[in-house]
PDB file of N, CA and C in Angstrom:
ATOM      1  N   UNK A   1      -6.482 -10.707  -5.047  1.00  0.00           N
ATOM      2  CA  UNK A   1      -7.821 -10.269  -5.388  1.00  0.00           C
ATOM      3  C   UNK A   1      -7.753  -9.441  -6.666  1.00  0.00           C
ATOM      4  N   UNK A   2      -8.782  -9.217  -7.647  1.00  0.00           N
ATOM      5  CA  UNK A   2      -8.793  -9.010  -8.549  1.00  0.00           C
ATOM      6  C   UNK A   2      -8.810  -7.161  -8.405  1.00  0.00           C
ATOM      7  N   UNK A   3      -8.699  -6.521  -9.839  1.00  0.00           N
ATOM      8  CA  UNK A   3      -8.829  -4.968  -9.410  1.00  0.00           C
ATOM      9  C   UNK A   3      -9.418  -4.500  -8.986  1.00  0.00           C
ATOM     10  N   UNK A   4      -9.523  -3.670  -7.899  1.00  0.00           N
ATOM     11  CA  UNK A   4     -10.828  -3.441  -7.328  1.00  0.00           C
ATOM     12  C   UNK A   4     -12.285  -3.981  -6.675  1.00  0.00           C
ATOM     13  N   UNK A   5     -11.144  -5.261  -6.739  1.00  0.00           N
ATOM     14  CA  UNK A   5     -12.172  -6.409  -5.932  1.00  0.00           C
ATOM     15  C   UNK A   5     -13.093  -5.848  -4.708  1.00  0.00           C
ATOM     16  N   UNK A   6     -12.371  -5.723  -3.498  1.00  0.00           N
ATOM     17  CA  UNK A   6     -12.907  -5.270  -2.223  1.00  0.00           C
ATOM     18  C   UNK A   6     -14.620  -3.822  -2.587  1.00  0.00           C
ATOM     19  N   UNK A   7     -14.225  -3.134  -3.180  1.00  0.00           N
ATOM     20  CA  UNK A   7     -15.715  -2.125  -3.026  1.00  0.00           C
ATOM     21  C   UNK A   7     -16.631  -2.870  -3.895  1.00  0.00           C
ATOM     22  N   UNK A   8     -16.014  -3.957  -5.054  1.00  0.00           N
ATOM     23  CA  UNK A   8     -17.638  -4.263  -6.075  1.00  0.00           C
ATOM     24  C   UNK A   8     -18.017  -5.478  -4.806  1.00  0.00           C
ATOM     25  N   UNK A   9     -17.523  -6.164  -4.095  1.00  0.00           N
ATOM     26  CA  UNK A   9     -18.088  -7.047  -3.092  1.00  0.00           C
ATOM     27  C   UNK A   9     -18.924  -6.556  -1.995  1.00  0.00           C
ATOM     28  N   UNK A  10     -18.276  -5.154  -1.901  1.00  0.00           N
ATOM     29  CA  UNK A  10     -19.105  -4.770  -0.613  1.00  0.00           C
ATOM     30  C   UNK A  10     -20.614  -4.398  -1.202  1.00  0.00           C
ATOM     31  N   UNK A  11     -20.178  -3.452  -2.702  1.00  0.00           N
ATOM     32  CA  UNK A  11     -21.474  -2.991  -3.519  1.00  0.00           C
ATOM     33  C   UNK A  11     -22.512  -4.097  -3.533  1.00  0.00           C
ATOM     34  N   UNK A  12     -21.898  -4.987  -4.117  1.00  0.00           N
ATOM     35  CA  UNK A  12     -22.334  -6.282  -4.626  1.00  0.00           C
ATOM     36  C   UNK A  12     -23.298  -6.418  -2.990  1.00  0.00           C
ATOM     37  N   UNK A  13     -23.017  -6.655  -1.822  1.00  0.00           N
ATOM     38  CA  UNK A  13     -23.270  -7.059  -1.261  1.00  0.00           C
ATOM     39  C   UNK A  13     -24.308  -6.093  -0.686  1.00  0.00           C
ATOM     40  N   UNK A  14     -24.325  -4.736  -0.582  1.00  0.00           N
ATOM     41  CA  UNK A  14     -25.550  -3.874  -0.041  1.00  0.00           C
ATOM     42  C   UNK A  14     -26.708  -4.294  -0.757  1.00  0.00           C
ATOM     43  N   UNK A  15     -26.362  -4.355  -2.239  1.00  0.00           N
ATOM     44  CA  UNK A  15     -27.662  -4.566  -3.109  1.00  0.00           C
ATOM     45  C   UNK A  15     -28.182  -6.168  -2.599  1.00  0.00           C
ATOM     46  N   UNK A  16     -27.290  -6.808  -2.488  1.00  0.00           N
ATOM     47  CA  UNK A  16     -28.179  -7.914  -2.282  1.00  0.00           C
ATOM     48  C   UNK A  16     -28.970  -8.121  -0.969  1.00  0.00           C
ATOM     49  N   UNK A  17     -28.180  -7.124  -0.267  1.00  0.00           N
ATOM     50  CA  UNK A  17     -29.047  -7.244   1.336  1.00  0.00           C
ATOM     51  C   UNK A  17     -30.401  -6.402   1.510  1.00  0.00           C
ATOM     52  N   UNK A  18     -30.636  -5.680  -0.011  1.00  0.00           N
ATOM     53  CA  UNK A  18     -32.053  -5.416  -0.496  1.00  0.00           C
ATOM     54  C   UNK A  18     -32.656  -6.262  -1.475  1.00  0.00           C
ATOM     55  N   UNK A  19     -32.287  -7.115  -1.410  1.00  0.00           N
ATOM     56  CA  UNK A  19     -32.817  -8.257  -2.676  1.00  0.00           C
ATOM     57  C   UNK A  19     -33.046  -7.084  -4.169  1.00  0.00           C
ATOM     58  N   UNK A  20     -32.183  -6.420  -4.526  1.00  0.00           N
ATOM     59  CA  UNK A  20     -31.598  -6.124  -5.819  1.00  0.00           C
ATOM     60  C   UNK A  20     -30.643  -7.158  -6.285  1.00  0.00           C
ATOM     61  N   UNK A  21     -31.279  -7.958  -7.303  1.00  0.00           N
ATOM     62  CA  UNK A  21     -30.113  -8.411  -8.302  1.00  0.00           C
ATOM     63  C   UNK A  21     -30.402  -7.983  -9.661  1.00  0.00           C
ATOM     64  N   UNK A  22     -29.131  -8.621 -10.278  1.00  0.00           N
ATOM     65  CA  UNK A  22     -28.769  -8.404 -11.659  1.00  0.00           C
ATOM     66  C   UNK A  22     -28.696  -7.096 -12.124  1.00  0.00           C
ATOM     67  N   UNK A  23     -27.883  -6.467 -11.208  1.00  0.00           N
ATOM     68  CA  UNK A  23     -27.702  -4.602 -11.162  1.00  0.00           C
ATOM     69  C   UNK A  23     -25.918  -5.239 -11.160  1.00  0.00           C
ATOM     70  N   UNK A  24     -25.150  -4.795 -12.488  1.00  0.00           N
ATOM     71  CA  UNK A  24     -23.830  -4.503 -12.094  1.00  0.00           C
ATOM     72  C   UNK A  24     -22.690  -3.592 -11.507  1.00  0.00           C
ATOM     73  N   UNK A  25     -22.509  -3.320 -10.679  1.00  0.00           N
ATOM     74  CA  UNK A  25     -21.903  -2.301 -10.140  1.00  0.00           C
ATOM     75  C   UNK A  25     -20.637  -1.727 -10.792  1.00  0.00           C
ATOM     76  N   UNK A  26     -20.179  -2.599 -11.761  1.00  0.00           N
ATOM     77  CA  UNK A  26     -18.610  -2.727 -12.519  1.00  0.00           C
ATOM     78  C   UNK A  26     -18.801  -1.507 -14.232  1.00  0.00           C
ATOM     79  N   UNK A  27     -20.117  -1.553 -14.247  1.00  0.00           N
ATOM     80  CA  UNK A  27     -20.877  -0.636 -15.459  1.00  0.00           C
ATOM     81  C   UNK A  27     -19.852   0.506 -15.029  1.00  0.00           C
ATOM     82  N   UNK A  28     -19.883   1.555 -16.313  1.00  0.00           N
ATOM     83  CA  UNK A  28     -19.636   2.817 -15.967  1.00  0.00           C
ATOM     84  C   UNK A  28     -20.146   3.747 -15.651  1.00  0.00           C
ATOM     85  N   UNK A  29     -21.556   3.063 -16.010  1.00  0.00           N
ATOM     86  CA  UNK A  29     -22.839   4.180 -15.995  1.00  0.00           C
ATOM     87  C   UNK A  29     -23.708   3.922 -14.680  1.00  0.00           C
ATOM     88  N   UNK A  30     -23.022   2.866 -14.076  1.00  0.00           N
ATOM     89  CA  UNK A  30     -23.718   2.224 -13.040  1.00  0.00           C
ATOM     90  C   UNK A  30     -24.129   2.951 -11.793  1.00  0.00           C
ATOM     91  N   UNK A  31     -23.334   4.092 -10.964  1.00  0.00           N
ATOM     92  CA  UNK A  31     -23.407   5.441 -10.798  1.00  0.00           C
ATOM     93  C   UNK A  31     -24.872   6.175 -10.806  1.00  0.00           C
ATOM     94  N   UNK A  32     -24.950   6.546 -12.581  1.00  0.00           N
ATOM     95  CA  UNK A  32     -25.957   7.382 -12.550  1.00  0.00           C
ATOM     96  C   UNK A  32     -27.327   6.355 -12.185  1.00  0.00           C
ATOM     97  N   UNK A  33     -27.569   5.253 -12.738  1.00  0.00           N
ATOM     98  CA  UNK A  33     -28.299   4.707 -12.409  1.00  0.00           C
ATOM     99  C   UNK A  33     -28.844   4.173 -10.780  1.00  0.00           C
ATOM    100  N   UNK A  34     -28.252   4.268  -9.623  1.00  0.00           N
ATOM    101  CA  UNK A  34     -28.961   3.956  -8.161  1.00  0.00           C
ATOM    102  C   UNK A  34     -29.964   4.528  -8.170  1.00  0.00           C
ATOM    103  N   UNK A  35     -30.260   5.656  -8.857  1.00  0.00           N
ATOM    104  CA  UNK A  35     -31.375   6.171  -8.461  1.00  0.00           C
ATOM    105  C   UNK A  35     -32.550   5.586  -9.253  1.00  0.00           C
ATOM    106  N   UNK A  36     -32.470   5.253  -9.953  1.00  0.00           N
ATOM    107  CA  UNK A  36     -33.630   4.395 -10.468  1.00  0.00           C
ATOM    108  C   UNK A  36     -34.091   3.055  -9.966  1.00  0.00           C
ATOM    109  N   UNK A  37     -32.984   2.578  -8.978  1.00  0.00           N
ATOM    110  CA  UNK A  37     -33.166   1.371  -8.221  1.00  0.00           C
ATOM    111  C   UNK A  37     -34.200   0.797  -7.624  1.00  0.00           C
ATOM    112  N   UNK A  38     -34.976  -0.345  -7.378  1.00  0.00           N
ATOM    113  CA  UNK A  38     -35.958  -0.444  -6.703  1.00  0.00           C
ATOM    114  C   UNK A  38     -35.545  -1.601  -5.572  1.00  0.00           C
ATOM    115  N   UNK A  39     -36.085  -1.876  -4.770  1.00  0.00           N
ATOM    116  CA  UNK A  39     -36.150  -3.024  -3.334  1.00  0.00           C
ATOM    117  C   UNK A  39     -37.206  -3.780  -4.608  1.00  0.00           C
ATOM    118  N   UNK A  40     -37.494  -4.944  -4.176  1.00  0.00           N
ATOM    119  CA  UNK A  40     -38.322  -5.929  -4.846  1.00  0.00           C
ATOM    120  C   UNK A  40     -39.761  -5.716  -4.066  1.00  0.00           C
ATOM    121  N   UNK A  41     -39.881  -4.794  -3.295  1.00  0.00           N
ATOM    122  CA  UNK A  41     -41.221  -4.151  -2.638  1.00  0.00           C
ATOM    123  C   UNK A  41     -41.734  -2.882  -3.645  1.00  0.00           C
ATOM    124  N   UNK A  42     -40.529  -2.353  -4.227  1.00  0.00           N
ATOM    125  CA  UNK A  42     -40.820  -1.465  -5.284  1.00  0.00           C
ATOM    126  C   UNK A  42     -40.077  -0.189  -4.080  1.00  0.00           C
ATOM    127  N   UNK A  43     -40.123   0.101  -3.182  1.00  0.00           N
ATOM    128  CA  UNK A  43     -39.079   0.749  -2.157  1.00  0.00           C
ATOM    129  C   UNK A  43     -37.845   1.382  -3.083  1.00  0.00           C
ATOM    130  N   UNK A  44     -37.747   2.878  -2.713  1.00  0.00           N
ATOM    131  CA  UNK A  44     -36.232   3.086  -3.352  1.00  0.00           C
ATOM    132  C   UNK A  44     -35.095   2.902  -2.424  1.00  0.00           C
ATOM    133  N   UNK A  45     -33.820   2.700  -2.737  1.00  0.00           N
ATOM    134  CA  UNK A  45     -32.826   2.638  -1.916  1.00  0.00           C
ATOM    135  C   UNK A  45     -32.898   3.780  -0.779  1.00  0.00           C
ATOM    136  N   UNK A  46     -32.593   2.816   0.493  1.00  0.00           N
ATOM    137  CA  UNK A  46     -32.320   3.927   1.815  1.00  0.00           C
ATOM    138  C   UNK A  46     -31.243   4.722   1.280  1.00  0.00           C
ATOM    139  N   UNK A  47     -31.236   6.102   1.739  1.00  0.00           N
ATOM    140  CA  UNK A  47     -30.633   7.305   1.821  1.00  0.00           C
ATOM    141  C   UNK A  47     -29.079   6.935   2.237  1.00  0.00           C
ATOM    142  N   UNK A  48     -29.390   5.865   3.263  1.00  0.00           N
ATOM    143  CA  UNK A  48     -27.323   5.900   4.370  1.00  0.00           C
ATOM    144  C   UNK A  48     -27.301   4.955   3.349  1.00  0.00           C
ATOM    145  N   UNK A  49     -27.694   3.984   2.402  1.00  0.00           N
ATOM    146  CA  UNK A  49     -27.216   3.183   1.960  1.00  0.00           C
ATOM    147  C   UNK A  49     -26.932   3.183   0.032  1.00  0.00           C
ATOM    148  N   UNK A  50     -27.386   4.462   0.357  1.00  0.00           N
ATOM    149  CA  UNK A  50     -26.986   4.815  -1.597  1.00  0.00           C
ATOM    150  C   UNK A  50     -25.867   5.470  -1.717  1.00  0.00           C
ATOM    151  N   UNK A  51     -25.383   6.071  -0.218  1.00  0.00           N
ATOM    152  CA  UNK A  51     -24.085   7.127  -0.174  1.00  0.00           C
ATOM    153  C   UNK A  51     -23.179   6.503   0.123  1.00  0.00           C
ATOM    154  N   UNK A  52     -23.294   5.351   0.935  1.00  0.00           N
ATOM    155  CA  UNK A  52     -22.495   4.092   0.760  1.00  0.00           C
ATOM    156  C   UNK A  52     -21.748   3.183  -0.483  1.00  0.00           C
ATOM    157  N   UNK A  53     -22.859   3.094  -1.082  1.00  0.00           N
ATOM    158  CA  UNK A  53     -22.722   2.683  -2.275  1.00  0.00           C
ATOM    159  C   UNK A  53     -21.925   3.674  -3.360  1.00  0.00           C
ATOM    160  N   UNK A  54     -22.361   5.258  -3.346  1.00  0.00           N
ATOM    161  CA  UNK A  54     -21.514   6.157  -4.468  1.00  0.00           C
ATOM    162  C   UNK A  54     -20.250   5.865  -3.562  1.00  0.00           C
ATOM    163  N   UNK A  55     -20.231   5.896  -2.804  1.00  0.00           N
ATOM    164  CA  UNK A  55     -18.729   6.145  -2.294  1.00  0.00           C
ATOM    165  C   UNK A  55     -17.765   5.298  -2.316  1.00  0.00           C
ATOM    166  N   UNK A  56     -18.182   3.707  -2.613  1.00  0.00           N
ATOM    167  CA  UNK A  56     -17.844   2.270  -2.714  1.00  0.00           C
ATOM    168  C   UNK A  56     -17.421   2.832  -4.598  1.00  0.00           C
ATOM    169  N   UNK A  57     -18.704   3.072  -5.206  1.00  0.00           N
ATOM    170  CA  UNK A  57     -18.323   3.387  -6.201  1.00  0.00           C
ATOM    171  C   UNK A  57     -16.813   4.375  -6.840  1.00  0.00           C
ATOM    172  N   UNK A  58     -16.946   5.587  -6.083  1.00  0.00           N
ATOM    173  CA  UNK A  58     -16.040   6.278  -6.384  1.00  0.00           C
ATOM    174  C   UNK A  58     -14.370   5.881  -5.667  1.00  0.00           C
ATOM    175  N   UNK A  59     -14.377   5.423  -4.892  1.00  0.00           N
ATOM    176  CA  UNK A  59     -13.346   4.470  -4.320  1.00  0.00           C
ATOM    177  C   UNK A  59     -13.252   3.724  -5.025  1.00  0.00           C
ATOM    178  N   UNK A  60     -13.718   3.049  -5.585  1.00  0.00           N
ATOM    179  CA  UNK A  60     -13.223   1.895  -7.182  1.00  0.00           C
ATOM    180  C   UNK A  60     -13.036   2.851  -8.057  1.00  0.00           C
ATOM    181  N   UNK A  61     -13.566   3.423  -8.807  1.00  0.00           N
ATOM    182  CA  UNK A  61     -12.944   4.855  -9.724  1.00  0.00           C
ATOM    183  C   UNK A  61     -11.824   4.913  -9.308  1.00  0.00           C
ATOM    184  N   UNK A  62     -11.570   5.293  -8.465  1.00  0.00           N
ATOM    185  CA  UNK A  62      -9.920   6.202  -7.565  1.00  0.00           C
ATOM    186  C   UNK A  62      -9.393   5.287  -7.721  1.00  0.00           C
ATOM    187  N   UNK A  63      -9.330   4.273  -7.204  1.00  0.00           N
ATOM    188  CA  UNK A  63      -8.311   2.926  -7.480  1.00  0.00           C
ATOM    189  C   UNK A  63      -7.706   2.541  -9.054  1.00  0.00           C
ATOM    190  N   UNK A  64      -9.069   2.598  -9.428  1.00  0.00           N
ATOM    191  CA  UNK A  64      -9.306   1.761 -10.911  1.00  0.00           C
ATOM    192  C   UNK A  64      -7.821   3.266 -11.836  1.00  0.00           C
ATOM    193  N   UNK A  65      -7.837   4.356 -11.545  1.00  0.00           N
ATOM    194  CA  UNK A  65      -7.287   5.682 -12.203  1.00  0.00           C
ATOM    195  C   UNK A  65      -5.805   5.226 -11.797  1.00  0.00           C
ATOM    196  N   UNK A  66      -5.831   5.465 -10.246  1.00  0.00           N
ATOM    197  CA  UNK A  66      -4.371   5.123  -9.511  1.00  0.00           C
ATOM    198  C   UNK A  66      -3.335   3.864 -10.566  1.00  0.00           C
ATOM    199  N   UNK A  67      -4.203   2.456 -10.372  1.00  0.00           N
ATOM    200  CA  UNK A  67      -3.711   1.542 -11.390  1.00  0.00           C
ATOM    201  C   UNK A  67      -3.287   1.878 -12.518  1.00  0.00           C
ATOM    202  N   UNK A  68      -4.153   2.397 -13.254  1.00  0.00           N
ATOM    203  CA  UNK A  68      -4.007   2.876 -14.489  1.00  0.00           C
ATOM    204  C   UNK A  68      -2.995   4.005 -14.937  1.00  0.00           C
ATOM    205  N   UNK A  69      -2.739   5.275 -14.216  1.00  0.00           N
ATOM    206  CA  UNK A  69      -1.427   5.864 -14.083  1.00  0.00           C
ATOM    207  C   UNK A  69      -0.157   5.279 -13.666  1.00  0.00           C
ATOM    208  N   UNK A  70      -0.336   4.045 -13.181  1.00  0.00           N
ATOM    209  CA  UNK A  70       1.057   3.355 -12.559  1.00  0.00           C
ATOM    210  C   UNK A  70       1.862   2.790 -13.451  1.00  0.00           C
ATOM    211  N   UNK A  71       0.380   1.816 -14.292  1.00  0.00           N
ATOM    212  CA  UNK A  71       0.671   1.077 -15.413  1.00  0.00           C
ATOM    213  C   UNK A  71       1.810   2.081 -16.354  1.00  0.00           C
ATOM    214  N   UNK A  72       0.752   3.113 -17.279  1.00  0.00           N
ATOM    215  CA  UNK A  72       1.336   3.739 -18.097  1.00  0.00           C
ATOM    216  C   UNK A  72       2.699   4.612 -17.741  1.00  0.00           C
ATOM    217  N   UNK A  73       3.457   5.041 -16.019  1.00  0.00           N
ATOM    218  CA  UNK A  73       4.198   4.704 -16.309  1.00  0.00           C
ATOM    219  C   UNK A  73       5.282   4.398 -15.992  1.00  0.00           C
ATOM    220  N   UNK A  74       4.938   2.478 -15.938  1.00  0.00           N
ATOM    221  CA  UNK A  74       5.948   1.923 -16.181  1.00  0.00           C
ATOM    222  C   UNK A  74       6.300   1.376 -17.219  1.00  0.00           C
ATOM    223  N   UNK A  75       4.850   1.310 -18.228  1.00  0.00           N
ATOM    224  CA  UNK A  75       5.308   1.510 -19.670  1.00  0.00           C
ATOM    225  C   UNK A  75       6.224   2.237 -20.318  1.00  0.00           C
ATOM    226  N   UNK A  76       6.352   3.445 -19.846  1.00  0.00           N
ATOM    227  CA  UNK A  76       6.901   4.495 -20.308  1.00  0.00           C
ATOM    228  C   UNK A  76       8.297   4.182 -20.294  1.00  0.00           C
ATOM    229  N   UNK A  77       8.659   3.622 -19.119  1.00  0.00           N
ATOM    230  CA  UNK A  77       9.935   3.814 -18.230  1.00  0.00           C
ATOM    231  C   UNK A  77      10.132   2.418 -19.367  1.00  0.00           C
ATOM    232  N   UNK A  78       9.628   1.279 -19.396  1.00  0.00           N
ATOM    233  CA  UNK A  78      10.196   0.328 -20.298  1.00  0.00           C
ATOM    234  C   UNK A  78      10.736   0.757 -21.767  1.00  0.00           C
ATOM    235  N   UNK A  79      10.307   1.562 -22.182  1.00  0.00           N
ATOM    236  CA  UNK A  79      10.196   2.198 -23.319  1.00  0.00           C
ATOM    237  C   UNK A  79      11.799   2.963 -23.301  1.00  0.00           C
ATOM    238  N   UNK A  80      12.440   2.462 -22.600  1.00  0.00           N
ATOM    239  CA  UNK A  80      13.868   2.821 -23.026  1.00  0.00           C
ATOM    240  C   UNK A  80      15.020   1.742 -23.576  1.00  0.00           C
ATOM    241  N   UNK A  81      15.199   2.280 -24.863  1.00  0.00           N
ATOM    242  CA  UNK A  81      16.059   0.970 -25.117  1.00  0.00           C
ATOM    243  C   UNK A  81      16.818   0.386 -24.586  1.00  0.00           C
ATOM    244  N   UNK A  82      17.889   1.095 -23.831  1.00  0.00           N
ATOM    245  CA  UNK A  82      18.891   0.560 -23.151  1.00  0.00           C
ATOM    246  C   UNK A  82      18.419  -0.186 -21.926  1.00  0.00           C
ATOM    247  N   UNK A  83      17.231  -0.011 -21.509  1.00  0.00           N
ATOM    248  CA  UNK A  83      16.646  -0.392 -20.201  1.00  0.00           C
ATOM    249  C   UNK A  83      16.012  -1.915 -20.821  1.00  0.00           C
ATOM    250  N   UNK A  84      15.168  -2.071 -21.488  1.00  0.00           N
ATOM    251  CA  UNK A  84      14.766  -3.224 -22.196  1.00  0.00           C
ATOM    252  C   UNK A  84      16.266  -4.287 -22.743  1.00  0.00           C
ATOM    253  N   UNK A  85      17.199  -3.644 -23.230  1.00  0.00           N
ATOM    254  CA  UNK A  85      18.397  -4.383 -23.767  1.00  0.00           C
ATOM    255  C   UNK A  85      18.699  -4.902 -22.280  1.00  0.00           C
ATOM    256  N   UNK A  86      19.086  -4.204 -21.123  1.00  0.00           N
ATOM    257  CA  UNK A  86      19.657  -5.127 -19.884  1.00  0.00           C
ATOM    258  C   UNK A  86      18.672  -5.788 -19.336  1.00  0.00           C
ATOM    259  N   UNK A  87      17.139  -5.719 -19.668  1.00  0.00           N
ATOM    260  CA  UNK A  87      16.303  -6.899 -18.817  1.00  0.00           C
ATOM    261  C   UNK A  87      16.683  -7.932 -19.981  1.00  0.00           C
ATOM    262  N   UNK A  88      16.651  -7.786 -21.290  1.00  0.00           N
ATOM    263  CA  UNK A  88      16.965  -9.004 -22.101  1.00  0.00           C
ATOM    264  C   UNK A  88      17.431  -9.856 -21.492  1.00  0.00           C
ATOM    265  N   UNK A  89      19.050  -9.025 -21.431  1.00  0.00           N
ATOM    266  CA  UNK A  89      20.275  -9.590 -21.264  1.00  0.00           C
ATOM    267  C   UNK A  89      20.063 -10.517 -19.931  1.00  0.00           C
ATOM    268  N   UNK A  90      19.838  -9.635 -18.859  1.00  0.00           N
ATOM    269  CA  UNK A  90      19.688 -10.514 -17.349  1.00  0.00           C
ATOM    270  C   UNK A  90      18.810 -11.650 -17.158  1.00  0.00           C
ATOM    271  N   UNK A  91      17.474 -11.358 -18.526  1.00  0.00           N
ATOM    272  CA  UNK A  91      16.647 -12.808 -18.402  1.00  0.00           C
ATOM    273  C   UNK A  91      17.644 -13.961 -19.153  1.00  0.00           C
ATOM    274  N   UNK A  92      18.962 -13.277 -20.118  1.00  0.00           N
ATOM    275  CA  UNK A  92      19.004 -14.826 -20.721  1.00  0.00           C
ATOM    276  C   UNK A  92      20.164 -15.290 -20.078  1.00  0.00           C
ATOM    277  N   UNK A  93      20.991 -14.374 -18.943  1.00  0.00           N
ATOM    278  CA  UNK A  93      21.826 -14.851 -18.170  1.00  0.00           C
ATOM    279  C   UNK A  93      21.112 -15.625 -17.002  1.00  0.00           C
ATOM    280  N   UNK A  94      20.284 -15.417 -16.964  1.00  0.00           N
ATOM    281  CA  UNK A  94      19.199 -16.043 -15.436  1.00  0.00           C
ATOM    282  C   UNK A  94      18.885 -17.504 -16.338  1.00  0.00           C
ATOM    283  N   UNK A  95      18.159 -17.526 -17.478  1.00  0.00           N
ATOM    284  CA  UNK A  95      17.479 -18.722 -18.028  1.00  0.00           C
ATOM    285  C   UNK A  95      18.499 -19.079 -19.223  1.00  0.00           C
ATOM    286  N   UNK A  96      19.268 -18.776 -19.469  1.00  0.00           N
ATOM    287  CA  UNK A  96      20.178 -19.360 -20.397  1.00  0.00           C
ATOM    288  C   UNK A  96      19.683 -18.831 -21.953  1.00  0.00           C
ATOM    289  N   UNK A  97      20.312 -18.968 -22.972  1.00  0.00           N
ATOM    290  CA  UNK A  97      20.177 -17.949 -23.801  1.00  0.00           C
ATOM    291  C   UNK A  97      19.340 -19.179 -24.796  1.00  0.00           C
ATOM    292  N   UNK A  98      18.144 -19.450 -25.263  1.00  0.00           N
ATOM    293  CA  UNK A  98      17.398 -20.146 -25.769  1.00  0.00           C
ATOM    294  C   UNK A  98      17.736 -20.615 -27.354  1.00  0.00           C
ATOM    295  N   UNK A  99      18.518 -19.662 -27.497  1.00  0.00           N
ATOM    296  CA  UNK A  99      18.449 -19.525 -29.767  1.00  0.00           C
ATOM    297  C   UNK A  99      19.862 -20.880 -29.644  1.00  0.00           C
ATOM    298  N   UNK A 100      20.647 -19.958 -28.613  1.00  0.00           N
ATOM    299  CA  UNK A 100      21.997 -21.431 -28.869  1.00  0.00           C
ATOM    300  C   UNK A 100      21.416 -22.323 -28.327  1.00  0.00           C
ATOM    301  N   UNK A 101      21.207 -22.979 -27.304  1.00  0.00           N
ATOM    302  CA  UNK A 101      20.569 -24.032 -27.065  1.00  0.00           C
ATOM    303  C   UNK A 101      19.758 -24.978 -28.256  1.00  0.00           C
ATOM    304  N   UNK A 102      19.070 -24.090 -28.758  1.00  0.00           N
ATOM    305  CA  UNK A 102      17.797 -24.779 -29.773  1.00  0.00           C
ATOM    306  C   UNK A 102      18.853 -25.363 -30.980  1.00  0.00           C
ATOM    307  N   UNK A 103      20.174 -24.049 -31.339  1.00  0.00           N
ATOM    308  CA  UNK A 103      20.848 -24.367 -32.562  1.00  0.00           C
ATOM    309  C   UNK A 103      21.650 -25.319 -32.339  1.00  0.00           C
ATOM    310  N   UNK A 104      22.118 -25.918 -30.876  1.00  0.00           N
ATOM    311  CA  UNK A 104      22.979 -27.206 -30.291  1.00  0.00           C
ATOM    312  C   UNK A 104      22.139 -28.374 -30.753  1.00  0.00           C
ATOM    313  N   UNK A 105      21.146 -28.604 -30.621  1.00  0.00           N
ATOM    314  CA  UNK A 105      20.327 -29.419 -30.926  1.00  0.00           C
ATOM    315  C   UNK A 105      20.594 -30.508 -32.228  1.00  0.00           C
TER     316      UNK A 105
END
């Protein structure tokens, strides 16, 4: 499943069980905006179901941060030469070393 798949489906899915569409939940600003929301009766969002929703929201935030600190670092950690020189090395002992091959040719 994609990042943070699971809360924009559920989001995705409260709004539609008020016939709200074409509201993205994936926005950044998307948040401040519920409250301007309407039901297609013109109705604002129920109360249990907007706190639902921030909280779907902020649970994707939290995730979306978590990812994002993991990433950077294992960037970091790649970022050592000697560490990058032995994945080289082990990919061209695993797949064979490509430059001789090509220059056998």
């Amino acid at each position: 499943m994609a990042k943070g798949g699971l809360p924009i489906l559920t989001e995705k899915a409260a709004l539609v069980r008020l016939g709200i569409r074409g509201f993205n939940p994936k926005l950044r600003r998307a948040a401040g905006r519920l409250d301007d929301l309407r039901t297609p009766e013109g109705e604002p969002i129920p109360p249990n179901t907007l706190a639902e929703l921030r909280r779907d929201m902020e649970r994707r935030r939290l995730i979306s941060n978590q990812i994002r600190q993991i990433e950077e670092t294992r960037l970091k950690h790649f970022d050592r030469p000697w560490l990058r020189y032995y994945k080289i090395t082990k990919l061209e002992n695993l797949y064979g070393n490509k430059q001789h091959s090509i220059a056998k040719r």
